[in-house]
C-alpha atoms as a PDB file:
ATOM      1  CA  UNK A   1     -17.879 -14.794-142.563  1.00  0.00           C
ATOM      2  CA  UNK A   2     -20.170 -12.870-144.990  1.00  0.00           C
ATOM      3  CA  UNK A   3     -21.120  -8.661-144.659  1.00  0.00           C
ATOM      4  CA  UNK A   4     -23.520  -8.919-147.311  1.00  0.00           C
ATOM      5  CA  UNK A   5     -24.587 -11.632-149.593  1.00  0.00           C
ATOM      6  CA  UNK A   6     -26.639 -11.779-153.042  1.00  0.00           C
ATOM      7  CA  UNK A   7     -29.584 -14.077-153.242  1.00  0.00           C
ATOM      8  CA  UNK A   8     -29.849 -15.794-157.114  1.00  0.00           C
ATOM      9  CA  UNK A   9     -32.777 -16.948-158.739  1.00  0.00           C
ATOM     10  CA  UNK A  10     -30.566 -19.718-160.564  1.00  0.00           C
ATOM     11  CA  UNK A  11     -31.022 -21.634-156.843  1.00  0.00           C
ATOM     12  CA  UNK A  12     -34.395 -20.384-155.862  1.00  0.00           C
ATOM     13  CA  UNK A  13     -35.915 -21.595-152.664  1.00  0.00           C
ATOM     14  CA  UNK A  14     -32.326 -24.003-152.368  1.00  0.00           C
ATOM     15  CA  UNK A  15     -30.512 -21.259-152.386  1.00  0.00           C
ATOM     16  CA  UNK A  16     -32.870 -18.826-150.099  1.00  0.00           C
ATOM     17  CA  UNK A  17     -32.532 -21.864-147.410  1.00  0.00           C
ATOM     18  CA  UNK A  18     -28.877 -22.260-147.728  1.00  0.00           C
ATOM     19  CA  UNK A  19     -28.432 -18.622-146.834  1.00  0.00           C
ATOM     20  CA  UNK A  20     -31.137 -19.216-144.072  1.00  0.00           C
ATOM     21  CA  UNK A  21     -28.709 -21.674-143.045  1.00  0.00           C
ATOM     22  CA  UNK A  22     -25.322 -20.057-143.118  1.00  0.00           C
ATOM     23  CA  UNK A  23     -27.076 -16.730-141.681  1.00  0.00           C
ATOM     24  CA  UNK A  24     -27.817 -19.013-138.809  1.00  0.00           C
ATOM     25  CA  UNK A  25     -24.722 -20.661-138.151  1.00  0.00           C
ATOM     26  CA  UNK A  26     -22.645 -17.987-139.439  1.00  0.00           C
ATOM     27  CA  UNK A  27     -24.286 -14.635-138.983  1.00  0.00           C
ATOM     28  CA  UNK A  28     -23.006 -12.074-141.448  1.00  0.00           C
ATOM     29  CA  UNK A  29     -20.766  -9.296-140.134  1.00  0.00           C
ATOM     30  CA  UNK A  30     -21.083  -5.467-140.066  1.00  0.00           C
ATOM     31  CA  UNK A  31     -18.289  -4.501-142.196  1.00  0.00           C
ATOM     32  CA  UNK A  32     -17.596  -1.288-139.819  1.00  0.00           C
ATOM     33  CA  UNK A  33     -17.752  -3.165-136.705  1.00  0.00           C
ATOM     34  CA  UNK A  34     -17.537  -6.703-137.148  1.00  0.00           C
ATOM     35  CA  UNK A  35     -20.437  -7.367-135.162  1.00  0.00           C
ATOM     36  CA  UNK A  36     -23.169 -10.037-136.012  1.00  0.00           C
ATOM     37  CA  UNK A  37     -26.162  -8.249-138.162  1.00  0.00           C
ATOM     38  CA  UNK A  38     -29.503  -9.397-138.968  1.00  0.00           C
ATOM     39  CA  UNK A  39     -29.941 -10.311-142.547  1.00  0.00           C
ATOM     40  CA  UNK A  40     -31.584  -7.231-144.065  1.00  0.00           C
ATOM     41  CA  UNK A  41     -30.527  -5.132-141.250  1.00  0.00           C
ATOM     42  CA  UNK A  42     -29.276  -1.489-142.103  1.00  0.00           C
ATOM     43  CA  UNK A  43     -26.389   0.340-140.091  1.00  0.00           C
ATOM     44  CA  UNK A  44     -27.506   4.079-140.972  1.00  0.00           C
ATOM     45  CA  UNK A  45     -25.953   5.570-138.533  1.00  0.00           C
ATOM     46  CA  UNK A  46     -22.539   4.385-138.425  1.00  0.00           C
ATOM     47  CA  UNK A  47     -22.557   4.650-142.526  1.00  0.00           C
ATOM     48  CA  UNK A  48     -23.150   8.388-141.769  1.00  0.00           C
ATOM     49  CA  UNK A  49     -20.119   9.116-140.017  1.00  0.00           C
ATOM     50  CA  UNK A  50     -17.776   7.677-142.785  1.00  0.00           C
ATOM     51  CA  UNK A  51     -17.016  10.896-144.941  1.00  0.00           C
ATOM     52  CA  UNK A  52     -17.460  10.040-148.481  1.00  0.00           C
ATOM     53  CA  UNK A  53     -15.728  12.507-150.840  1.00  0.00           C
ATOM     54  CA  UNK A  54     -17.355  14.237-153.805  1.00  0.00           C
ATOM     55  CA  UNK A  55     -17.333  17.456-155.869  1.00  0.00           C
ATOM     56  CA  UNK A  56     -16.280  20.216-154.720  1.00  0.00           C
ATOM     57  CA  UNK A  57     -12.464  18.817-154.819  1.00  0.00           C
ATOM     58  CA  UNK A  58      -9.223  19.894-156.391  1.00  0.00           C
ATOM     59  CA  UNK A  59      -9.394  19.173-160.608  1.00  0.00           C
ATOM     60  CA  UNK A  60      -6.080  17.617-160.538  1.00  0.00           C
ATOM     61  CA  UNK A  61      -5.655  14.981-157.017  1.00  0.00           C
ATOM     62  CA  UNK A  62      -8.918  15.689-156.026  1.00  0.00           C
ATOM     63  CA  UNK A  63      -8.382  17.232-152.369  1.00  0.00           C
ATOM     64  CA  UNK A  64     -11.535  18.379-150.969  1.00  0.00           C
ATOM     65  CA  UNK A  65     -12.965  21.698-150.992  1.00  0.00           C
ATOM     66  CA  UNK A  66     -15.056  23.594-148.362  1.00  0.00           C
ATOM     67  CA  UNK A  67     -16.485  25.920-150.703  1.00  0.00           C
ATOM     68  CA  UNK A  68     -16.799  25.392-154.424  1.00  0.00           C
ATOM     69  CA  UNK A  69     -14.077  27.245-155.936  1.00  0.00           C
ATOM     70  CA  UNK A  70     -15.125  25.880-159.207  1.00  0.00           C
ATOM     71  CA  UNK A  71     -14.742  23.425-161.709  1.00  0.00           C
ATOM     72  CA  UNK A  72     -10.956  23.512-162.682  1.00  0.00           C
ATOM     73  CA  UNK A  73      -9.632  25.101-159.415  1.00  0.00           C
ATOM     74  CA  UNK A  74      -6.229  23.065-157.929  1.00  0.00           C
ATOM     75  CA  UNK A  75      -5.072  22.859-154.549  1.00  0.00           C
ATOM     76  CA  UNK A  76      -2.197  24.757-153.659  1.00  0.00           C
ATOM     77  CA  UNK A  77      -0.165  21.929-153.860  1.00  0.00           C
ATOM     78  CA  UNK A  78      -1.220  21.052-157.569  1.00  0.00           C
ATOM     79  CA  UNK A  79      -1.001  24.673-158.473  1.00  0.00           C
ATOM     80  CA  UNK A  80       2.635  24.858-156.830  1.00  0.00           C
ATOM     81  CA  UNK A  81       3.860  21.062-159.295  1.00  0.00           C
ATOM     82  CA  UNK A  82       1.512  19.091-160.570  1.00  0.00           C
ATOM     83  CA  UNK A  83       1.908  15.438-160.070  1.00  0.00           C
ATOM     84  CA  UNK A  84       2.615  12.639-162.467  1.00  0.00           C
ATOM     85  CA  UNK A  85      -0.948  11.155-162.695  1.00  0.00           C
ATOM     86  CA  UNK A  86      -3.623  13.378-164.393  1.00  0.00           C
ATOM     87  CA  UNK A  87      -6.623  13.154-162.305  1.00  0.00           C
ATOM     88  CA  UNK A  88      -7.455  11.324-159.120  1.00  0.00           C
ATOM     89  CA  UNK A  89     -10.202  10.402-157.340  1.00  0.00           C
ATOM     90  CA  UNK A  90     -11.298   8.876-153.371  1.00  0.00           C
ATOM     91  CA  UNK A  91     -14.523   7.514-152.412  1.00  0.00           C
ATOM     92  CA  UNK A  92     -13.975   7.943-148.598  1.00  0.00           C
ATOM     93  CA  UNK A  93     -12.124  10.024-146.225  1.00  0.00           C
ATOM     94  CA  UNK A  94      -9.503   7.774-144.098  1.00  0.00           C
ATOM     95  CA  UNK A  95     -10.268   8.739-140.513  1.00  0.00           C
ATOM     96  CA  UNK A  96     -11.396   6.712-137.118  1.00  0.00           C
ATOM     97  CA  UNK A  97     -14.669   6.140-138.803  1.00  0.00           C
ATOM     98  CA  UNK A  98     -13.185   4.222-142.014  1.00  0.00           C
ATOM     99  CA  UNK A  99     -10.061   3.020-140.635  1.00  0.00           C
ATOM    100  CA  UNK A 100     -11.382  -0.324-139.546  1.00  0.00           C
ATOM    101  CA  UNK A 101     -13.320  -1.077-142.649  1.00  0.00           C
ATOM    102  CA  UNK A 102      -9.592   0.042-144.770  1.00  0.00           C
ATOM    103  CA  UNK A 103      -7.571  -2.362-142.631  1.00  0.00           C
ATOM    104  CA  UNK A 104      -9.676  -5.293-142.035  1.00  0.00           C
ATOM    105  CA  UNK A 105      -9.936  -5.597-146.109  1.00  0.00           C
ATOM    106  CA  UNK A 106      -6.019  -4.600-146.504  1.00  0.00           C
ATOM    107  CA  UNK A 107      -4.724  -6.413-143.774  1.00  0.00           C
ATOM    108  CA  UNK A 108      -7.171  -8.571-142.687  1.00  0.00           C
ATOM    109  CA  UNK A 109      -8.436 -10.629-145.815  1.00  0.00           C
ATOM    110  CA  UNK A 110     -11.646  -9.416-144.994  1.00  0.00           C
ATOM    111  CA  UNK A 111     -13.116  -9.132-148.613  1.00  0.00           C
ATOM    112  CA  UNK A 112     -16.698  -9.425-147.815  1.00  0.00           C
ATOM    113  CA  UNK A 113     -17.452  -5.476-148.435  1.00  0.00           C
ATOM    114  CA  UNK A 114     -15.797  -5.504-152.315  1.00  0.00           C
ATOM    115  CA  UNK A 115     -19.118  -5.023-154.130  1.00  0.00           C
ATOM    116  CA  UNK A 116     -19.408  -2.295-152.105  1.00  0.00           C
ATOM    117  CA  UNK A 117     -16.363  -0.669-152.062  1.00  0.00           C
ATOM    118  CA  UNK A 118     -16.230  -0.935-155.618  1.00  0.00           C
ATOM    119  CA  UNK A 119     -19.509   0.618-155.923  1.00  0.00           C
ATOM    120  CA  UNK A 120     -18.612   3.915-154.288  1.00  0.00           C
ATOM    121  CA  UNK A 121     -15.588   3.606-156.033  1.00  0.00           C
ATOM    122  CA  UNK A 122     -17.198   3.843-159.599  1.00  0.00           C
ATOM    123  CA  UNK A 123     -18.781   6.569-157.940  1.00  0.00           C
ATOM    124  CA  UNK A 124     -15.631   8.599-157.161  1.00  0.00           C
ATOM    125  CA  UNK A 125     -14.388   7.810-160.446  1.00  0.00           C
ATOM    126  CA  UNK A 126     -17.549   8.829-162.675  1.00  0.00           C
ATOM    127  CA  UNK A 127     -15.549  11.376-165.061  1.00  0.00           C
ATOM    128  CA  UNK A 128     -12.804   8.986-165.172  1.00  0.00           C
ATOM    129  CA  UNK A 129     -13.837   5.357-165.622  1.00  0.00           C
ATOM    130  CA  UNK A 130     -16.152   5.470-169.137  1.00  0.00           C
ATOM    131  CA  UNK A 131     -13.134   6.419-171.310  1.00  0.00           C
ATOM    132  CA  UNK A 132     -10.310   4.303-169.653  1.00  0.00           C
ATOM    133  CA  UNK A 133      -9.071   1.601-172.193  1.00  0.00           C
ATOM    134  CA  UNK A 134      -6.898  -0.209-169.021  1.00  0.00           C
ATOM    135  CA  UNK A 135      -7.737  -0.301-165.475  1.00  0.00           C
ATOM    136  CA  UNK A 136      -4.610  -1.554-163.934  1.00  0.00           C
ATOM    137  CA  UNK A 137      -4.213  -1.835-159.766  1.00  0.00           C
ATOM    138  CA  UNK A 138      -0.861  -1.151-158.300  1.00  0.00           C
ATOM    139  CA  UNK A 139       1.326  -3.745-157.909  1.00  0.00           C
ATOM    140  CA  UNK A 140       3.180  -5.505-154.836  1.00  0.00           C
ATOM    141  CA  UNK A 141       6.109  -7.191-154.786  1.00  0.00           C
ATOM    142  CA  UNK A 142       6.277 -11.139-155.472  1.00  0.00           C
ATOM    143  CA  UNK A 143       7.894 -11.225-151.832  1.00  0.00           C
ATOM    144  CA  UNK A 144       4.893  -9.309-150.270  1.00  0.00           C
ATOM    145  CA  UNK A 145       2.143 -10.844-152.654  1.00  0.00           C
ATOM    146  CA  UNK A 146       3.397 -14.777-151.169  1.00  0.00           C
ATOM    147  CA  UNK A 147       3.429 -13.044-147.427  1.00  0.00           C
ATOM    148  CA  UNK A 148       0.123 -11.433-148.326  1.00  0.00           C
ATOM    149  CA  UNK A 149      -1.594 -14.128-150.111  1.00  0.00           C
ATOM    150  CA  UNK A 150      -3.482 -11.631-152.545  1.00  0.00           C
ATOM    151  CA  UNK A 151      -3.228  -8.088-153.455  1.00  0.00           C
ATOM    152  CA  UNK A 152      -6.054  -5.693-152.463  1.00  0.00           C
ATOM    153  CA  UNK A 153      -5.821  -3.037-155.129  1.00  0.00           C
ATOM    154  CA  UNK A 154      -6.174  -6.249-157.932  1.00  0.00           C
ATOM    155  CA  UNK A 155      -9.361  -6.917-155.829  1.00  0.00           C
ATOM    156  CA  UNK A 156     -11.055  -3.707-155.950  1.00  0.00           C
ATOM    157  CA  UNK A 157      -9.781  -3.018-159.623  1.00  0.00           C
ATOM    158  CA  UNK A 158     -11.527  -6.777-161.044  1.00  0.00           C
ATOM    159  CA  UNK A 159     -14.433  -6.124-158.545  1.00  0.00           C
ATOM    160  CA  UNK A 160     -14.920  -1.572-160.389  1.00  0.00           C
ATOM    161  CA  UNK A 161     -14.648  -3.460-164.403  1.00  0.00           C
ATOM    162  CA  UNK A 162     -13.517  -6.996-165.075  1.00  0.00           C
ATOM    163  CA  UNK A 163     -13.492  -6.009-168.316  1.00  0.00           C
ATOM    164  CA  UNK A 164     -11.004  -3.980-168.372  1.00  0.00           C
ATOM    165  CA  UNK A 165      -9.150  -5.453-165.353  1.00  0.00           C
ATOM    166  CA  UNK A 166      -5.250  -6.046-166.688  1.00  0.00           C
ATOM    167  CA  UNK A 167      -2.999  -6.699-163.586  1.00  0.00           C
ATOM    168  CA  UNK A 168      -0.353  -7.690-165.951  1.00  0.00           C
ATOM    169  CA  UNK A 169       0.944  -4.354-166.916  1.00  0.00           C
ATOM    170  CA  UNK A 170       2.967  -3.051-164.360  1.00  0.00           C
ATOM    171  CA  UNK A 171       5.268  -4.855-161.843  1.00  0.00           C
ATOM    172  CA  UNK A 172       7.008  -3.468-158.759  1.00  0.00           C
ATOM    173  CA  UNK A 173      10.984  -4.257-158.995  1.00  0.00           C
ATOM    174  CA  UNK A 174      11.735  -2.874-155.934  1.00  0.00           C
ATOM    175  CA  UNK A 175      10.566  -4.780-152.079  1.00  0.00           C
ATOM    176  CA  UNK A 176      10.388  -1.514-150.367  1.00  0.00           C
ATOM    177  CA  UNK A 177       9.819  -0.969-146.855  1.00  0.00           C
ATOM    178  CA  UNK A 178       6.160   0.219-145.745  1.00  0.00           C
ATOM    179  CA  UNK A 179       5.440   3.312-146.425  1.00  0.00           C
ATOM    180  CA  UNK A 180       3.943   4.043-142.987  1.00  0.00           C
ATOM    181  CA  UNK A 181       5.287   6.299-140.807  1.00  0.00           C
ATOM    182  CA  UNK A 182       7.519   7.918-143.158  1.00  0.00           C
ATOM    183  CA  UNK A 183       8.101  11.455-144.185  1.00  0.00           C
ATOM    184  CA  UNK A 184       6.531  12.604-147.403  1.00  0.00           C
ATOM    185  CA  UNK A 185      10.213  13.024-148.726  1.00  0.00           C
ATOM    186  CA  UNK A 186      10.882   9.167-147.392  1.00  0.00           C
ATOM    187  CA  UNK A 187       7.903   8.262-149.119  1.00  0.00           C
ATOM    188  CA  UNK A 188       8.866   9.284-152.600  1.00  0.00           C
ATOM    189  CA  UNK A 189      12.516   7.913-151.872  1.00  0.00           C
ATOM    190  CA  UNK A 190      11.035   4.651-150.939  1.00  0.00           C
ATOM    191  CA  UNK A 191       8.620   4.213-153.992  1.00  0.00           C
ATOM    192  CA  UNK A 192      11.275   6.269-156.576  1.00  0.00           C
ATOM    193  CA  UNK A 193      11.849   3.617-159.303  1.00  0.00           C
ATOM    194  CA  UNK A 194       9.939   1.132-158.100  1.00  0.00           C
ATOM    195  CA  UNK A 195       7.665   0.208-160.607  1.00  0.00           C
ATOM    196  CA  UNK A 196       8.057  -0.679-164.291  1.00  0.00           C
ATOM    197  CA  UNK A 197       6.590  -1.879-167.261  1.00  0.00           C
ATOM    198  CA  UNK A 198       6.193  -5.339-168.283  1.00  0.00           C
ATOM    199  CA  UNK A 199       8.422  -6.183-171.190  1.00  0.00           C
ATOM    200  CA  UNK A 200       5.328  -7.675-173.151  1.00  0.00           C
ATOM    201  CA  UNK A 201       3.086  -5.040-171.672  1.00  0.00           C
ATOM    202  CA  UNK A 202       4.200  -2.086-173.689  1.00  0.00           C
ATOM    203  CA  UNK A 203       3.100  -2.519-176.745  1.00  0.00           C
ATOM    204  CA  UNK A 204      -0.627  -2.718-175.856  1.00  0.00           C
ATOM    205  CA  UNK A 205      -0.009   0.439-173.292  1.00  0.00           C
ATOM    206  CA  UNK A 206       1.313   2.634-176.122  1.00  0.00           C
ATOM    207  CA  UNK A 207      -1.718   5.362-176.451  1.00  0.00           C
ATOM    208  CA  UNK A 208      -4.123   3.861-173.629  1.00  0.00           C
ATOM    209  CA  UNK A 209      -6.246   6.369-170.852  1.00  0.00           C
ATOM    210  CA  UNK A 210      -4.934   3.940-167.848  1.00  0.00           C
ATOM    211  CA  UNK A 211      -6.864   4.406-164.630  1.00  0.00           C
ATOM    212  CA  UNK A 212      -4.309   2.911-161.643  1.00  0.00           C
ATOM    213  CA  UNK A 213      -6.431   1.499-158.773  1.00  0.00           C
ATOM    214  CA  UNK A 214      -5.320   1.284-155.250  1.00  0.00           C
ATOM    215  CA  UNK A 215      -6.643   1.523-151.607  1.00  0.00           C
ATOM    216  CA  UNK A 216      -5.321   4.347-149.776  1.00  0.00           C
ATOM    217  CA  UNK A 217      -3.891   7.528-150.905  1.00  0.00           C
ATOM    218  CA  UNK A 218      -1.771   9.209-148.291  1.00  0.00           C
ATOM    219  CA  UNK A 219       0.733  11.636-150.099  1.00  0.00           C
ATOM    220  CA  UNK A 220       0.367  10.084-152.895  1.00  0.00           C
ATOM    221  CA  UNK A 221       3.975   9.137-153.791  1.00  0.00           C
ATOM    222  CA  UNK A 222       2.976   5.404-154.941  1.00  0.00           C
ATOM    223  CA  UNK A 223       0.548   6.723-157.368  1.00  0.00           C
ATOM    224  CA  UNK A 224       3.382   9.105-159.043  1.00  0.00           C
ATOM    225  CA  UNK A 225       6.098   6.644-159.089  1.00  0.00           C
ATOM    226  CA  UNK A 226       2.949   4.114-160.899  1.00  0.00           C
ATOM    227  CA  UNK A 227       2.555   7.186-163.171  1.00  0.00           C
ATOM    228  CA  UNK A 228       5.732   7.890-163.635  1.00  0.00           C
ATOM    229  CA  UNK A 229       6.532   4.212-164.993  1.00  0.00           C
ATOM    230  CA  UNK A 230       3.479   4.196-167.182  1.00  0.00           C
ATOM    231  CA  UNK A 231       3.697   7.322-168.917  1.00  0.00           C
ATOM    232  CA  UNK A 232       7.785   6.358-169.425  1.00  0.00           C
ATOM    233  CA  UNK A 233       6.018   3.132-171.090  1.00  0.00           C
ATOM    234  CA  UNK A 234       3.868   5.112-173.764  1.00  0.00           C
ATOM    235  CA  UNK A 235       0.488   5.564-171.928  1.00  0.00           C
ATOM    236  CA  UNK A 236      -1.470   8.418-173.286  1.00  0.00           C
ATOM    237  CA  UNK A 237      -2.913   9.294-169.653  1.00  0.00           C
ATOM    238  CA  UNK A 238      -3.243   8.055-166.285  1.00  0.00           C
ATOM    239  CA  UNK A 239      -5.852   8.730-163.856  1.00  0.00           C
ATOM    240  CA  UNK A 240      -6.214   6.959-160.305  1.00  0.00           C
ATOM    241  CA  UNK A 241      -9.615   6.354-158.133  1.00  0.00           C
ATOM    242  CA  UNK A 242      -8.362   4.863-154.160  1.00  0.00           C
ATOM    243  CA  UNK A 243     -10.624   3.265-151.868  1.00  0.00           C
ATOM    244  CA  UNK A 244      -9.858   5.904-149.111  1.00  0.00           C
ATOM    245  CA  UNK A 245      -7.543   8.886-148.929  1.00  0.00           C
ATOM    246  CA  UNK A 246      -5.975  10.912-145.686  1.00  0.00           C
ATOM    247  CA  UNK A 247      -7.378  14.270-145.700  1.00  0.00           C
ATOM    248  CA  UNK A 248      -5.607  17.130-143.698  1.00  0.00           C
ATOM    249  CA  UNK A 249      -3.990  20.355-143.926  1.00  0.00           C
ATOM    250  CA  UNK A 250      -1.630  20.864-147.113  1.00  0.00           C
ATOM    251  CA  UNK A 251       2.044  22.079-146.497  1.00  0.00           C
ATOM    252  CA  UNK A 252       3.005  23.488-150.462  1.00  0.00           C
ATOM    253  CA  UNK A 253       5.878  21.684-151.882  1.00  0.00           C
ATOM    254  CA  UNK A 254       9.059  24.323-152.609  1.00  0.00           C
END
């Protein structure tokens, strides 16, 4: 099934009526509903109620701001300890109105809407992506990748800058548990240590501006533990840009 599809030149009218055909028998799919669209056809309205998340935001994890408290202002939880990573970045709020479009692409294998994604992404990620040397998506396990069949944040990350794609930095050595419906505390127990370096990785990470890709940023403890591993491994910084992150009210950390 196809949300969206690009028409080439390269096939010209061959390739207009092959999409005529597969429109036909196989009607593309809103990506927020799943529900047959007409080619061309525009879903305004539901688009509108997915939250997408911009300036003003915390300088450091990028929580959003009501009012602009300007340009460098933190959250209180950034002001209270800053966090591993250096900056980080969401395109969308995680809510009812994205969840569907998050799982059926995580969960799913629904990987019609990457262009897309990928496009608010770069978005999201406009003061961090032109001066990353290594965009590098978080890992999953060997275990989960087999179960899995492919990993999402290595999707989004090729589909934001092939170019600078390298999924062969960092492995995870630990096949934790989900992270879902843990405590923050169980969260950061659960991802502590869990990632690492590649052996043959480290030399061309010494001195690099990494950006670490993933899909959803809840309290952020996978993103640390990534940063953790990669600063450990010589990287000069490392920003983050997720698909989707949870928004809601802080508790500081003592």
């Amino acid at each position: 099934m196809r949300s969206w599809k690009v028409q080439s030149s390269v096939f010209g009218v061959a390739g207009n009526a092959r999409d005529f055909v597969l429109d036909t028998v196989f009607p593309p799919q809103s990506l927020l509903t799943g529900r047959a669209v007409t080619a061309g056809e525009e879903e305004g309205e539901l688009w509108a109620s997915v939250t997408f998340l911009d300036d003003p935001c915390c300088l450091t994890c990028g929580f959003p701001f009501e009012f602009n408290e300007g340009r460098n202002a933190l959250c209180g939880r950034c002001a209270a300890r800053r966090p591993a990573y250096d900056r980080m970045r969401s395109a969308m709020r995680y809510d009812d109105s994205s969840r569907k479009l998050v799982l059926d692409f995580k969960h799913g294998g629904r990987t019609a809407g990457l262009r897309v994604f990928a496009g608010h992404m770069r978005r999201a990620g406009r003061d961090i992506l032109p001066n990353a040397d290594m965009i590098i998506p978080v890992p999953l396990h060997p275990k989960r990748l087999r179960a899995r069949r492919y990993n999402q944040s290595a999707l989004l990350c090729r589909a934001i800058d092939k170019r600078r794609f390298d999924p062969d930095v960092l492995m995870r050595t630990k096949n934790t548990v989900s992270q879902g419906g843990q405590t923050v505390s169980g969260r950061r127990r659960n991802v502590s240590g869990a990632f690492a370096v590649r052996t043959g990785a480290a030399a061309r990470l010494r001195g690099k501006r990494c950006v670490l890709i993933d899909d959803v940023f809840t309290t952020g403890a996978t993103l640390e533990s990534c940063a953790r591993a990669l600063k450990k491994g010589g990287a000069k910084s490392v920003d983050a840009i997720t698909l989707a992150r949870v928004v809601k009210a802080q508790s500081v950390p003592t």
